[in-house]
Protein backbone atom coordinates (compact mmCIF):
# COMPACT_ATOMS: atom_id res chain seq x y z
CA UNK A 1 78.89 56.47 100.20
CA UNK A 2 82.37 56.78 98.90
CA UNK A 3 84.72 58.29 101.52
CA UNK A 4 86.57 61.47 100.36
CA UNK A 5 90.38 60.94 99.75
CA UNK A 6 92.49 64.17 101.01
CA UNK A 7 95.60 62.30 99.87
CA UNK A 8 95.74 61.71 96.13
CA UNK A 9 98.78 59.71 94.83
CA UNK A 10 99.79 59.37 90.98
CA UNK A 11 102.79 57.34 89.65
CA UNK A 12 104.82 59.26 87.06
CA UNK A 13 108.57 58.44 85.42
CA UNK A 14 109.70 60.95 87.83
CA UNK A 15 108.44 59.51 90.81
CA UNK A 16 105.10 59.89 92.37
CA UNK A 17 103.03 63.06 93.11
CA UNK A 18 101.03 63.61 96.27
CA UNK A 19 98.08 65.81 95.88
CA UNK A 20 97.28 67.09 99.49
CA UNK A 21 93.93 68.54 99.36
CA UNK A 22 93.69 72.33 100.49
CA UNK A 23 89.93 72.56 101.85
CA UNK A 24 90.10 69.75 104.69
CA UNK A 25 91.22 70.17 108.06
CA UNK A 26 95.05 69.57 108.77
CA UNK A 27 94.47 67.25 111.45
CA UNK A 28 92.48 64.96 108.95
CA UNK A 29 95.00 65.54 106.26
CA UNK A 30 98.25 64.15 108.71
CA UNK A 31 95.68 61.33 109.71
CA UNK A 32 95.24 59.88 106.33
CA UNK A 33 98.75 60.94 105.32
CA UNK A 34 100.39 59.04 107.61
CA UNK A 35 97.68 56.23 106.39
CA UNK A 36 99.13 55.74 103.22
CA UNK A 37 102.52 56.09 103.53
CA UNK A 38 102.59 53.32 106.04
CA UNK A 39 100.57 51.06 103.54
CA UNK A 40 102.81 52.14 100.47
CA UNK A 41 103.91 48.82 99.63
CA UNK A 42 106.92 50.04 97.38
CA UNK A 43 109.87 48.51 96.56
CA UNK A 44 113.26 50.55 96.74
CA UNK A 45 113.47 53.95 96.68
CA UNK A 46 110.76 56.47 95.09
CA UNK A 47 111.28 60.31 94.68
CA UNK A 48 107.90 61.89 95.79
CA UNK A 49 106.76 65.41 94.57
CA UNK A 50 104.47 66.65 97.24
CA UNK A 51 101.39 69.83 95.89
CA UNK A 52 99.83 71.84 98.59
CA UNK A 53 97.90 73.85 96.14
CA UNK A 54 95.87 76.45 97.92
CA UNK A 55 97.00 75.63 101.67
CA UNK A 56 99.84 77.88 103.32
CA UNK A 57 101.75 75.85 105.22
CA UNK A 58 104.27 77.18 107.65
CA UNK A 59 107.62 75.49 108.15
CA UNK A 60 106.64 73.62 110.77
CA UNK A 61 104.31 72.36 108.74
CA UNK A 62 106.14 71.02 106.38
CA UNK A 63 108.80 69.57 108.34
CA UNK A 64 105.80 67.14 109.73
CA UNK A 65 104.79 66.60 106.11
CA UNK A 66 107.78 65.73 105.40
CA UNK A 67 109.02 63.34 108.17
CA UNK A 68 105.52 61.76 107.65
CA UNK A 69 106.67 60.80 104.11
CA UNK A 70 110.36 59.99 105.24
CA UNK A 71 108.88 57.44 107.39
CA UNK A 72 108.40 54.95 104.99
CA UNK A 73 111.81 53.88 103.89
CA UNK A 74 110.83 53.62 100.19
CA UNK A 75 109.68 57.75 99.56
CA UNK A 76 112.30 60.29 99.81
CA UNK A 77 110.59 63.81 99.26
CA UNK A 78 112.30 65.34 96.45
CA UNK A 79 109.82 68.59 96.12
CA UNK A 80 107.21 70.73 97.22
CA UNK A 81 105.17 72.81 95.56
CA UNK A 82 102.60 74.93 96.55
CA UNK A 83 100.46 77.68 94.79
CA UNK A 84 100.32 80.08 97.57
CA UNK A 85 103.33 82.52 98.35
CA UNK A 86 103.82 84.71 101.77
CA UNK A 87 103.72 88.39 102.06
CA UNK A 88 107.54 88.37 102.49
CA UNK A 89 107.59 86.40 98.68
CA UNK A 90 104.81 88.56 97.44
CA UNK A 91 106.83 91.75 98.12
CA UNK A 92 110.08 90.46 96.91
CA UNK A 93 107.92 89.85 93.58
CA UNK A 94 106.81 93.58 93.02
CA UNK A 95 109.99 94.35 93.84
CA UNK A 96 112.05 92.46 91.30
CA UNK A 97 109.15 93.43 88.72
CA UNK A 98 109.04 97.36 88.98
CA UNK A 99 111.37 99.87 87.52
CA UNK A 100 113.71 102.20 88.74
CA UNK A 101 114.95 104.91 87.07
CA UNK A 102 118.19 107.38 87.10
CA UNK A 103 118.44 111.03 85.19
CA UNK A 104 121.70 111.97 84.89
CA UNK A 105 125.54 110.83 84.70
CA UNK A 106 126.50 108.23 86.35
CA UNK A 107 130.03 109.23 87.14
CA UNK A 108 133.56 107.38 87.31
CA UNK A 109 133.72 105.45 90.59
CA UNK A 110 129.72 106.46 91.50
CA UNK A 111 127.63 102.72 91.76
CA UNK A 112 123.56 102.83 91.27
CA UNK A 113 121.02 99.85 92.17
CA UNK A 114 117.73 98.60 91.96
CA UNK A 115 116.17 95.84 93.25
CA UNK A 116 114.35 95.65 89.96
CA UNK A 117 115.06 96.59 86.56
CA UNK A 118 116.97 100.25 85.81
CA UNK A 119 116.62 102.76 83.26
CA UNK A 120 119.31 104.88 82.93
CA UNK A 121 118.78 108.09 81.24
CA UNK A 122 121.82 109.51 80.69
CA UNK A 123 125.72 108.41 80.08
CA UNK A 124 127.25 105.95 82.42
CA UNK A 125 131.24 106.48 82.26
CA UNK A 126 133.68 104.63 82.39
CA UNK A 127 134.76 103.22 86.17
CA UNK A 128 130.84 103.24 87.08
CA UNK A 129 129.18 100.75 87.88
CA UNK A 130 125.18 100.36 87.19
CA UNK A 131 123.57 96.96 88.81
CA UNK A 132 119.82 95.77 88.61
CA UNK A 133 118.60 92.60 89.97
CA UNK A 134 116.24 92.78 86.95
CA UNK A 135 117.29 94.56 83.51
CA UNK A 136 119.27 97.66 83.06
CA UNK A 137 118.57 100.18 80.34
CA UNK A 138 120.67 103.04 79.90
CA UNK A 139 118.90 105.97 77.35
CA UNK A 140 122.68 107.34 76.52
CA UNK A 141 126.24 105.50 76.24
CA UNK A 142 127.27 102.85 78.30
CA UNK A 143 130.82 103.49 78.84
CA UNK A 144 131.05 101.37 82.39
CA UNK A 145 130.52 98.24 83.86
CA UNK A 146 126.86 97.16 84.00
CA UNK A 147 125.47 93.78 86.17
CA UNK A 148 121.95 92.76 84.99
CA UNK A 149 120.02 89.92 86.65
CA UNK A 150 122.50 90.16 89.85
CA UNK A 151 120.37 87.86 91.66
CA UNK A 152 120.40 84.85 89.32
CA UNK A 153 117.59 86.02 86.93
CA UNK A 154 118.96 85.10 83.47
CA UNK A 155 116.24 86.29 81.55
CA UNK A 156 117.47 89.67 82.21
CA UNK A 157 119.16 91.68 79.76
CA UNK A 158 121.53 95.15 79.12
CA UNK A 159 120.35 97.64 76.16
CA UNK A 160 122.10 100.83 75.31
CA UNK A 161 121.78 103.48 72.99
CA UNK A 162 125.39 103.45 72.56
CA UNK A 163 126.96 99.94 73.82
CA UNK A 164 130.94 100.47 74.65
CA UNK A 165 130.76 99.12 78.24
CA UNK A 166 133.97 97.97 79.64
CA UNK A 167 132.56 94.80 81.39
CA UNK A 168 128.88 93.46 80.90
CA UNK A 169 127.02 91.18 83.71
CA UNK A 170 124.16 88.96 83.29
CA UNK A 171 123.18 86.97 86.13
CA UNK A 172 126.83 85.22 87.07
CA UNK A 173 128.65 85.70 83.50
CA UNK A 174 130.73 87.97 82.62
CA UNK A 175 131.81 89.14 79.45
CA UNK A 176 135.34 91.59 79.08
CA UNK A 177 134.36 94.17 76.17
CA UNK A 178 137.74 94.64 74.97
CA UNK A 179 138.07 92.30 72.11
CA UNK A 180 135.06 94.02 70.77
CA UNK A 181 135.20 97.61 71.87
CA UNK A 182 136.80 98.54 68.42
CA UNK A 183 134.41 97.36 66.62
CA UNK A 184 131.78 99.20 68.59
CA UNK A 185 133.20 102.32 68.63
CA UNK A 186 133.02 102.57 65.37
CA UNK A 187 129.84 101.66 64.60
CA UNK A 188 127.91 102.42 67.70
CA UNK A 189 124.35 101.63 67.86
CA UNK A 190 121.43 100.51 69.84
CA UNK A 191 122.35 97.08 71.05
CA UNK A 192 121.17 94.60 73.64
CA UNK A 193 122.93 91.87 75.62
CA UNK A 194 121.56 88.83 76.99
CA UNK A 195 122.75 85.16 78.26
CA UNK A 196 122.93 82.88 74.96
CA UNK A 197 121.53 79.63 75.50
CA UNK A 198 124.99 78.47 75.11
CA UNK A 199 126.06 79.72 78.50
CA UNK A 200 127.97 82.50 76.82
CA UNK A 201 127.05 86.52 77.20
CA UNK A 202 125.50 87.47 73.53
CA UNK A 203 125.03 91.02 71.26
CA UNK A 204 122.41 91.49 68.71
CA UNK A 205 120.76 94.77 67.65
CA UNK A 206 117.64 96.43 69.95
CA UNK A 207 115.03 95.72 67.36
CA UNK A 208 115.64 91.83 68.25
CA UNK A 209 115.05 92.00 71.44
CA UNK A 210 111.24 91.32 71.04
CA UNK A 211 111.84 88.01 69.87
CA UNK A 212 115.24 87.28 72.46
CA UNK A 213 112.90 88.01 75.38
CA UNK A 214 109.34 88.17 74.53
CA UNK A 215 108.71 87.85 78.35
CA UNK A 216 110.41 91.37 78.77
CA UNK A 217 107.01 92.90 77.46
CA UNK A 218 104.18 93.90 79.66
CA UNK A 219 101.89 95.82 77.39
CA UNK A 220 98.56 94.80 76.50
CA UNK A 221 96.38 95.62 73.74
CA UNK A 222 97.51 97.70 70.64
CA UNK A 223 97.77 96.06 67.12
């Protein structure tokens, strides 16, 4: 009878993954762990992705995973991934993926938040500030400054019915309006702004936002 393996190890161009298996006991996964690393047989130095899939392993855990693997000179662990998230990740998640939203002015000097994304119904002025760690969308003019994505998310994005913002935000960018605050002014419209892949803080119309950020859309169904 063919002994089960908890520890299965695949060569890629990256490096090698180590497949810990999730159902076993712990004490039998360290056992054979520390089995093969110590029979690796490796020359130089090989980056090793290590998958937990289903276990939860605390960070104690880990660190013995990990100086397991670091004991063989030749495997450096370079990442490790894992398909289960704690309750503190879990809530940070709904947090970052609900919506917040404001009715009213958002006056000179007056700052509003959300931990996800905002919806702004009314006029922000100019000298406030509106900041969302997801996407902010303001249902009136957007005279202010406005920070989408203020936690690094750069899939976020800033729409406005009218878009004359001072200074726009995405994520660590920044983009000064005043080069093209004429130009807005004048033809004010519904407009969204988003991080180009070129690094660089982009415009386009509202309608194109479907196909900028596809991911923005959680509806299901309809035709």
């Amino acid at each position: 009878m063919t002994k089960q393996q908890f520890v299965m190890i695949k060569g890629t161009k990256d490096g090698l993954v180590l497949r810990l298996d999730d159902k076993c006991a712990y004490s039998d996964l360290i056992t054979e762990l520390e089995q093969k690393v110590s029979e690796d047989g490796l020359e130089g130095l090989a980056k090793v992705q290590v998958h937990t899939g289903n276990r939860y392993c605390d960070e104690a855990e880990l660190k013995e995973i990990m100086n397991i693997i670091h004991a063989s000179p030749n495997l450096r662990v370079s990442k490790i991934q894992s398909d289960v998230i704690t309750m503190e990740e879990c809530n940070r998640h709904i947090l970052e993926n609900q919506s917040e939203t404001y009715i009213g002015i958002v006056r000179s000097g007056q700052v509003i938040t959300a931990e996800g994304d905002l919806v702004v119904i009314g006029d922000v002025n100019p000298n406030a500030r509106v900041v969302a760690a997801g996407s902010i969308y303001v249902l009136g003019r957007l005279k202010g400054i406005a920070h989408a994505g203020s936690k690094g998310n750069t899939e976020s994005v800033i729409a406005a019915s009218w878009l004359e913002a001072t200074h726009l935000m995405i994520a660590d960018k920044i983009e000064l309006m005043s080069d093209e605050l004429t130009i807005l002014s004048e033809h004010p419209e519904m407009e969204c702004a988003y991080l180009h892949s070129n690094g660089f803080i982009a415009i386009d119309r509202l309608q194109e936002l479907r196909n900028l950020r596809p991911g923005l859309s959680s509806f299901k169904g309809g035709s």
